[in-house]
Protein backbone atom coordinates (compact mmCIF):
# COMPACT_ATOMS: atom_id res chain seq x y z
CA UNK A 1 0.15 -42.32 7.80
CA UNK A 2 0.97 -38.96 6.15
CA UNK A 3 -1.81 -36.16 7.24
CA UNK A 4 -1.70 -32.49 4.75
CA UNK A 5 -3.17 -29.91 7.25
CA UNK A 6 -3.68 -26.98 5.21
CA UNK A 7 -4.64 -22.98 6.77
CA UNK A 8 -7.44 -22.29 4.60
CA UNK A 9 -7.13 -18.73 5.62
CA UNK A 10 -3.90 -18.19 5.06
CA UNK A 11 -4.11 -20.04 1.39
CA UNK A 12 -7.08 -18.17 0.21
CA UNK A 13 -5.47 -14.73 1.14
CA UNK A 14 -2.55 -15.65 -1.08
CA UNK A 15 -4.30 -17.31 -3.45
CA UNK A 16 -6.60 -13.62 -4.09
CA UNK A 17 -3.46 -11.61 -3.76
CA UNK A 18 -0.70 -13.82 -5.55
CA UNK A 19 -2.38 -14.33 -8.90
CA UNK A 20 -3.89 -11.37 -11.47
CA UNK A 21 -7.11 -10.23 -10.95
CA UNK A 22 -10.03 -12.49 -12.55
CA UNK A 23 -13.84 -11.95 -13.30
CA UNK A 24 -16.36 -13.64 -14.32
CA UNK A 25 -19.12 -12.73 -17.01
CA UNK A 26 -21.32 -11.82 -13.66
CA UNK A 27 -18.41 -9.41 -11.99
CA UNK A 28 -17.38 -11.67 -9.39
CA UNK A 29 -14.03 -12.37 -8.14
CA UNK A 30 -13.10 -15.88 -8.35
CA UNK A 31 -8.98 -15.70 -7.58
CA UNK A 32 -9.09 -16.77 -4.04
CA UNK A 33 -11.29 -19.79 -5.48
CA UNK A 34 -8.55 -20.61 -8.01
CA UNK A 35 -5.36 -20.17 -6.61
CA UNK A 36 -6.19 -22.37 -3.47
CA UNK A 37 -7.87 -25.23 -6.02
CA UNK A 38 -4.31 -24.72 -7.54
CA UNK A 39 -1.76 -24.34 -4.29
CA UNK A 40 -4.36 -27.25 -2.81
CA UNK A 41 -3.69 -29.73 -6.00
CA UNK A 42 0.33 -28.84 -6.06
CA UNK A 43 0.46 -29.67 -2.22
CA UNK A 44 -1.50 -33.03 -2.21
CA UNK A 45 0.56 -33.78 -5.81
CA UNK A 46 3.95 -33.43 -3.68
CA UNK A 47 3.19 -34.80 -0.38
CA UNK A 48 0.70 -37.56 -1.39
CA UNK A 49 -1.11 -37.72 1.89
CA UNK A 50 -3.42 -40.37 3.10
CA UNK A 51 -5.65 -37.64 4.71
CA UNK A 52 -6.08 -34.07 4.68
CA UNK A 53 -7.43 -31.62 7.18
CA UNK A 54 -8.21 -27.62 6.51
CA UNK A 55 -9.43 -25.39 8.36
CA UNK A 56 -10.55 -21.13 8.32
CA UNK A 57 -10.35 -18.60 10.48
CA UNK A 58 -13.64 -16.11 10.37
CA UNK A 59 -13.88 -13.21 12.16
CA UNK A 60 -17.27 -11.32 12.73
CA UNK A 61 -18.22 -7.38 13.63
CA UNK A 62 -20.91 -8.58 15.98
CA UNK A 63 -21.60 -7.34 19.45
CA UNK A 64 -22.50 -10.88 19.95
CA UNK A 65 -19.00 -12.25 19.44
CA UNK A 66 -16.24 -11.35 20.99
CA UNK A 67 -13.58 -9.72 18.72
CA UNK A 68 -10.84 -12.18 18.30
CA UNK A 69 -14.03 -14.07 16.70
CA UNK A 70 -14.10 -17.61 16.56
CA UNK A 71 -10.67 -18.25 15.87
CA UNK A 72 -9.18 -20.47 18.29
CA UNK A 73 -12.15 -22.28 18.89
């Protein structure tokens, strides 16, 4: 069995910053949404997994959660 884990976080960083800036009609920012779908498509095209598995970091300002945030969890 072949398993594609993917690091959502570090894919949709790249995926904003590696491609020129987009908008939509409403002002929005879709790059990060587009350059994963794309890095995402060329991965599972190349490796042919039988199952993937993704996952993303978040980190929150919140005196409820500690600051490394839930990372790690």
């Amino acid at each position: 069995m072949k398993l594609l884990v993917l690091d959502g976080n570090s894919i949709l960083n790249r995926a904003f910053y590696g491609i020129k800036l987009l908008t939509t009609k409403d002002g929005h920012y879709p790059n990060a949404l587009v350059g994963f779908l794309n890095i995402f498509q060329k991965l599972r095209d190349q490796t042919e997994p039988d199952r993937i598995a993704g996952g993303h970091c978040v980190r929150y300002e919140s005196a409820d959660i500690p600051p490394q945030g839930l990372c790690g969890l």
